[in-house]
Protein backbone atom coordinates (compact mmCIF):
# COMPACT_ATOMS: atom_id res chain seq x y z
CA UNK A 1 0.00 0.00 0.00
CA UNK A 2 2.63 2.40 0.48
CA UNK A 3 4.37 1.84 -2.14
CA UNK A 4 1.17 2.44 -4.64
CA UNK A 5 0.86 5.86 -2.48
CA UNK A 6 4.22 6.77 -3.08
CA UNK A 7 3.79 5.50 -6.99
CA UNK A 8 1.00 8.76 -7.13
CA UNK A 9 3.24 10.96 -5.50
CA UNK A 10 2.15 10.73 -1.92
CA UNK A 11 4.62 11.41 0.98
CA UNK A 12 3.58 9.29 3.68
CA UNK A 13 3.21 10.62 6.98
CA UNK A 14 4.12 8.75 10.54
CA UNK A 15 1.55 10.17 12.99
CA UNK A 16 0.26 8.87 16.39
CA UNK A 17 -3.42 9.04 16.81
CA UNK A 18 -3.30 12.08 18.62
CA UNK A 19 -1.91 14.03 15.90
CA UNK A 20 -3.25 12.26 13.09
CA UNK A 21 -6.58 13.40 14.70
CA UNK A 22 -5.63 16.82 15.16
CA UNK A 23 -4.87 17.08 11.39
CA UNK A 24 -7.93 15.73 10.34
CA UNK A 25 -9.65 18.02 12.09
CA UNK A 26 -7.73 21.21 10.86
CA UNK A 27 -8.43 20.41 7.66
CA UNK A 28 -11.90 19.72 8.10
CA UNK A 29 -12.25 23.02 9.17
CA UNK A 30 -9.87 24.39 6.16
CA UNK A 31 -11.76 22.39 3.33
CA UNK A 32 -15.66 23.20 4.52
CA UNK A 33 -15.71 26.33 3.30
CA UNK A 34 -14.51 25.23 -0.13
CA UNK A 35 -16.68 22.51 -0.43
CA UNK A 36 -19.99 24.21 0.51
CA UNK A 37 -19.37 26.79 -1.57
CA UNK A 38 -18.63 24.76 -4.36
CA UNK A 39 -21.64 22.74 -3.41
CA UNK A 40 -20.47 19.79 -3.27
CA UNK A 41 -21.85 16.73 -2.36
CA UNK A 42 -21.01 12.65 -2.02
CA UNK A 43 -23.74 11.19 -3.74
């Protein structure tokens, strides 16, 4: 698996749960704005 990330140009990233959390949820809060204004939806 991380080899196929790497293959599309990913740069993996070792996090603990704590911080992988905290990252999610920054860029929740980054992206929303962007993707409500763009109305997008998953369906």
């Amino acid at each position: 698996m991380l080899k196929k990330f790497t293959d599309f140009g990913f740069e993996p990233m070792r996090l603990s749960p704590e911080q992988f959390r905290t990252l999610a949820r920054s860029e929740a809060a980054r992206w929303a704005p962007v993707i409500k204004a763009a109305n997008v939806t998953l369906d």
